[in-house]
Protein backbone atom coordinates (compact mmCIF):
# COMPACT_ATOMS: atom_id res chain seq x y z
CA UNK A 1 -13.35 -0.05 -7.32
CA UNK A 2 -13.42 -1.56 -3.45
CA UNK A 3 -10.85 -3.21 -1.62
CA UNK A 4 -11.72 -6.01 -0.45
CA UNK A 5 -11.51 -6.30 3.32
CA UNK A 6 -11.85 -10.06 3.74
CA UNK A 7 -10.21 -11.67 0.50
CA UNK A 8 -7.49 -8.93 -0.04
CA UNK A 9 -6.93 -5.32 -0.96
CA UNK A 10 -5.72 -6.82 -4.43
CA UNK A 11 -9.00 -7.36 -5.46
CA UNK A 12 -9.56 -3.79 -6.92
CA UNK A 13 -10.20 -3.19 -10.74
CA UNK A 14 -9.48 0.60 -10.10
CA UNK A 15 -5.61 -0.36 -8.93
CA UNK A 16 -5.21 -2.82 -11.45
CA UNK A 17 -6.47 -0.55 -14.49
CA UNK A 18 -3.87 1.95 -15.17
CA UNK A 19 -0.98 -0.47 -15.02
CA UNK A 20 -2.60 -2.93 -17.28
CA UNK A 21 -3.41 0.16 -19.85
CA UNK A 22 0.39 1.10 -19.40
CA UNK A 23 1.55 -1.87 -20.08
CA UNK A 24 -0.56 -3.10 -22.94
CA UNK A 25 -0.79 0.27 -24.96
CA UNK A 26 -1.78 0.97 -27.58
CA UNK A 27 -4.89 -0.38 -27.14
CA UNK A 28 -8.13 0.02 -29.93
CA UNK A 29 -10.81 -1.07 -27.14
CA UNK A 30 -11.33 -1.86 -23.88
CA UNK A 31 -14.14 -4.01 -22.61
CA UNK A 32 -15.15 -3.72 -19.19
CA UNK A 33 -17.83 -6.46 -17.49
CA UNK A 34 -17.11 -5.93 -13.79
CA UNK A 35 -19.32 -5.06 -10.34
CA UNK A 36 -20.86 -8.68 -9.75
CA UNK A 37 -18.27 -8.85 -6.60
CA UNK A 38 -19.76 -5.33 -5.56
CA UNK A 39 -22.90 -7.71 -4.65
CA UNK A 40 -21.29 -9.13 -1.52
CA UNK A 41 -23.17 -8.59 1.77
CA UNK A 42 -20.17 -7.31 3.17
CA UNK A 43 -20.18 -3.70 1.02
CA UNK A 44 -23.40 -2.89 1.18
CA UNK A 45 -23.92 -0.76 -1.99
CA UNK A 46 -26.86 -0.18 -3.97
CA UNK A 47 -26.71 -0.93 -7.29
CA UNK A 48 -26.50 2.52 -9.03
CA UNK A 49 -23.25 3.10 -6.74
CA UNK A 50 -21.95 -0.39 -8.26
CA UNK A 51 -22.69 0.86 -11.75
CA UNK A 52 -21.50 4.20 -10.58
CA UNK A 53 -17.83 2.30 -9.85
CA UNK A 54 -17.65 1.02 -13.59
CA UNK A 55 -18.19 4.61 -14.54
CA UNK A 56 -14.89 5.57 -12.93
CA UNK A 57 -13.46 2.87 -14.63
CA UNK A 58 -14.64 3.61 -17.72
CA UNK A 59 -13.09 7.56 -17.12
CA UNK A 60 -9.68 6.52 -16.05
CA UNK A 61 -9.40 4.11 -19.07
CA UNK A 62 -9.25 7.66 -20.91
CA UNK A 63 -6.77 9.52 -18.41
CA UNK A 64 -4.31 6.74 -18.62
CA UNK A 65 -4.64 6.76 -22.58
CA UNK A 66 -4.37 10.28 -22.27
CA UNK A 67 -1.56 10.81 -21.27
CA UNK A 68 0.27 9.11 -23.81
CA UNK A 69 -1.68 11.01 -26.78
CA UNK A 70 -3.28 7.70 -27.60
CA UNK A 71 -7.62 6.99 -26.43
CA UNK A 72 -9.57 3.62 -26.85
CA UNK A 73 -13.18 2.71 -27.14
CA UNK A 74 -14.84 1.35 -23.98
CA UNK A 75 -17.09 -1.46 -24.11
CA UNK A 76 -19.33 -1.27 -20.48
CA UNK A 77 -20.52 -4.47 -20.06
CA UNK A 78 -23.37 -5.01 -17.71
CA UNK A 79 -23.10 -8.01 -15.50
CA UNK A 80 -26.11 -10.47 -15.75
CA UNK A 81 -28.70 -11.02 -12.66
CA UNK A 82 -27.05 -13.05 -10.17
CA UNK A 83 -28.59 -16.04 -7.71
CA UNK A 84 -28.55 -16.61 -4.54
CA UNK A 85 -27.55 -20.45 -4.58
CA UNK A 86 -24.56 -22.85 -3.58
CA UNK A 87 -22.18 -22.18 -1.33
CA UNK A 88 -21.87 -18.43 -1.90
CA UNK A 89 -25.51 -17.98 -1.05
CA UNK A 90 -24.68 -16.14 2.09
CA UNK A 91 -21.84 -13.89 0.94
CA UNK A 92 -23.73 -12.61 -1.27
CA UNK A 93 -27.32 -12.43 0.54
CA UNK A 94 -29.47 -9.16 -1.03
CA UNK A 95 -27.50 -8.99 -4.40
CA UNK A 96 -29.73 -11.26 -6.55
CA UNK A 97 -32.91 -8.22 -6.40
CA UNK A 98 -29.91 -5.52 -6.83
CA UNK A 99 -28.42 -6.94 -9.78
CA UNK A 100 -31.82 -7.36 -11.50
CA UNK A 101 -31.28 -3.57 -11.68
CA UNK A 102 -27.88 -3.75 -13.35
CA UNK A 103 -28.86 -3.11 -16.83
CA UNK A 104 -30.79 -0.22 -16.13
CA UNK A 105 -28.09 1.55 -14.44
CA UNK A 106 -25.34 0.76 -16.18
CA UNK A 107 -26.57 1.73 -19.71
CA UNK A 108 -26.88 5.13 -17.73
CA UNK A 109 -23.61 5.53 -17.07
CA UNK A 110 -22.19 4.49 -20.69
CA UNK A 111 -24.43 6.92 -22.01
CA UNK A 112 -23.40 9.76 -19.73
CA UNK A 113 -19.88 9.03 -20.53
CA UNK A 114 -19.80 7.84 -24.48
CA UNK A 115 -19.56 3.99 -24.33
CA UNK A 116 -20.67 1.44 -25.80
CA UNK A 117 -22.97 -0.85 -24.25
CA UNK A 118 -24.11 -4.74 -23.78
CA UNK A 119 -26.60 -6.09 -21.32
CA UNK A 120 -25.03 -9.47 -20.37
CA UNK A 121 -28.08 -10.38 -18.82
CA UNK A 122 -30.01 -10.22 -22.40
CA UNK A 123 -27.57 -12.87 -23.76
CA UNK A 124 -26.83 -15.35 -21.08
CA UNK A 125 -27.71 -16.42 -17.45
CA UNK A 126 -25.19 -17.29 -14.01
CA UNK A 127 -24.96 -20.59 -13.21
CA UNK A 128 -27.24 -22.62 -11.28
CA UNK A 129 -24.34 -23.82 -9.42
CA UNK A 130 -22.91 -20.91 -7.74
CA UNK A 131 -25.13 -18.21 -8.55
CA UNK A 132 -22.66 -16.05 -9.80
CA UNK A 133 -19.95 -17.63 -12.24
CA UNK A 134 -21.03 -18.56 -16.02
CA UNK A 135 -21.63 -22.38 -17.45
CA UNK A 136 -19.58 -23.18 -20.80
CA UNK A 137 -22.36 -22.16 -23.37
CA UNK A 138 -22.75 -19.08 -21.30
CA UNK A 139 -19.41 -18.22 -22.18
CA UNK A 140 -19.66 -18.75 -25.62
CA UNK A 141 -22.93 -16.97 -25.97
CA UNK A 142 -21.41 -14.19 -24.08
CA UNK A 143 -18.46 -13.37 -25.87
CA UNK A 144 -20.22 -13.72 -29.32
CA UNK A 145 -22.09 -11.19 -28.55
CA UNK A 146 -19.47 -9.20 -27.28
CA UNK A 147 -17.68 -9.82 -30.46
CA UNK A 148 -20.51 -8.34 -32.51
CA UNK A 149 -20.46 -5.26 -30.22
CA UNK A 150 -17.17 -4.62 -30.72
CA UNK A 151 -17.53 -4.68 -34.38
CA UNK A 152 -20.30 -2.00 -34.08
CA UNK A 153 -18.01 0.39 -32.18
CA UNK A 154 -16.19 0.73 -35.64
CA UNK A 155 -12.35 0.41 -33.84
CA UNK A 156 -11.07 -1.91 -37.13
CA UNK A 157 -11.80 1.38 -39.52
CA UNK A 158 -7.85 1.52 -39.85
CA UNK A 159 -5.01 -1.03 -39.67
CA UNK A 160 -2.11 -0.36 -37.67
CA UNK A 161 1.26 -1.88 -37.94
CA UNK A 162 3.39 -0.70 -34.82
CA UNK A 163 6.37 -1.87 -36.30
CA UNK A 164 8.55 1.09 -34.43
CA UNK A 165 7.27 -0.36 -31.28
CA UNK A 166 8.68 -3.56 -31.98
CA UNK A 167 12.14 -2.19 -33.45
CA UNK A 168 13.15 -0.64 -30.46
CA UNK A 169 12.62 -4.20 -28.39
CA UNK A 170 14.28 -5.67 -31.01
CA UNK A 171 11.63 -8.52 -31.66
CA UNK A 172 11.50 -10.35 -35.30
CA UNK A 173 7.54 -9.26 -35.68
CA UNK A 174 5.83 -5.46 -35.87
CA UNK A 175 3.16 -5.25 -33.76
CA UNK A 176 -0.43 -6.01 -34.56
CA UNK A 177 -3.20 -4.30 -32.89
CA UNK A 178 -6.71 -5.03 -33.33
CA UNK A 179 -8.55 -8.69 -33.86
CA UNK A 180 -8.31 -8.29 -37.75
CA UNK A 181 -4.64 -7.22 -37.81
CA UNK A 182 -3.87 -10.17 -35.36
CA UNK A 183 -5.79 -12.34 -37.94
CA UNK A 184 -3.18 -11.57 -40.82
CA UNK A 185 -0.17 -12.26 -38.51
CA UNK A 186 1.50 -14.60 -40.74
CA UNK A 187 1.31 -12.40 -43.72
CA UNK A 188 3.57 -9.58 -41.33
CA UNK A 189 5.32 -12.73 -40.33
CA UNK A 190 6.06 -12.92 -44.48
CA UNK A 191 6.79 -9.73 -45.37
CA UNK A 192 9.79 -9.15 -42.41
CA UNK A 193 11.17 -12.55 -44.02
CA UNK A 194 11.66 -11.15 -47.11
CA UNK A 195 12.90 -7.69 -45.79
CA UNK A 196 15.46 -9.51 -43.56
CA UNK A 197 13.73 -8.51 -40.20
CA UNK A 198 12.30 -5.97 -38.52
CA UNK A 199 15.35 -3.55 -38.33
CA UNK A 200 14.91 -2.69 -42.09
CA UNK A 201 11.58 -1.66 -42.05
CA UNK A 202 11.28 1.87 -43.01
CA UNK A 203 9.52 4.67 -40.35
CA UNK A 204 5.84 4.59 -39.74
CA UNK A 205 3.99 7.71 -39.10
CA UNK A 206 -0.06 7.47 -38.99
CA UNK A 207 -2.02 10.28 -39.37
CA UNK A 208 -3.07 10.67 -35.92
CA UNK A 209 0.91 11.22 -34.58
């Protein structure tokens, strides 16, 4: 949630967040895994503050969905225990005994606000190299396991074909939201074939409108 003063004011989830909600809704879940950068020497935060800052991004994930009428699980994803190695040793000097902390306060804050939770630092360590960034198997470790937390949120209870969404861009394909209903793409593919495209498809209301 920082601007950063030395590598650009870009570098803010905060800004970025509402936008990217905008733009991609509707969403079924949101998965959040940032705060490492909040390590630098330069900001000097403690690491409740830093877990603090994923809070508010957890909260305005739910005031952009808002107001649309549409809401989205959160996954808060706790960044593993950096090192204080390699060439960003110095920049980020004091964060390796902060972030040991990380689980602890972040599983705080998803509590406090209703979020789902995964300790990063339980499934997979920062490279050797840099101290902060993730090896290959890290990365497949890591989002296995976010996969399986993502199933235990429950977001797949309902498919959802958005195929109004897609009529009024005039694309050949409804919309699929969710990792199963991406999965079955090419039977939606199928059945838009054999009605002629997607202007024929009939209204969709879902119980929730």
């Amino acid at each position: 949630v920082l601007d950063d003063p030395i590598e650009g004011i870009y570098k803010n989830g905060l800004t970025y967040l509402t936008p990217c909600l905008e733009s991609h809704r509707p969403v079924d879940v949101v998965t959040i895994a940032l705060g490492t950068n909040d390590l630098k020497a330069r900001f000097g935060m403690p690491p409740g503050d830093i877990a603090a800052g994923a809070g508010i991004l957890v909260e305005t994930v739910a005031k952009a969905l808002a107001a649309f009428g549409q809401s989205a699980k959160v996954l808060l994803i706790a960044p593993p225990p950096i090192l204080e190695v390699g060439c960003l040793a110095d920049m980020f000097a004091g964060g390796a005994t902060k972030s040991q902390s990380f689980a602890t306060h972040y599983k705080a804050v998803a509590s406090r606000l209703g979020a789902g939770f995964l300790d990063a630092g339980s499934v997979i360590a920062s490279s050797r190299v840099d101290g902060i960034h993730f090896d290959l198997p890290e990365h497949q470790k890591l989002g296995q396991a976010v996969a399986d937390r993502v199933r235990a949120l429950e977001v797949l209870r309902r498919p959802r074909l958005l195929a109004l969404r897609h009529q009024r861009l005039g694309l050949g394909v409804g919309a699929l939201l969710g990792f199963r209903e991406r999965a079955q793409a090419h039977q939606v593919e199928h059945l838009l074939q054999r009605l002629g495209g997607a202007g024929n498809l009939p209204p969709v209301r879902f119980p929730d409108q």
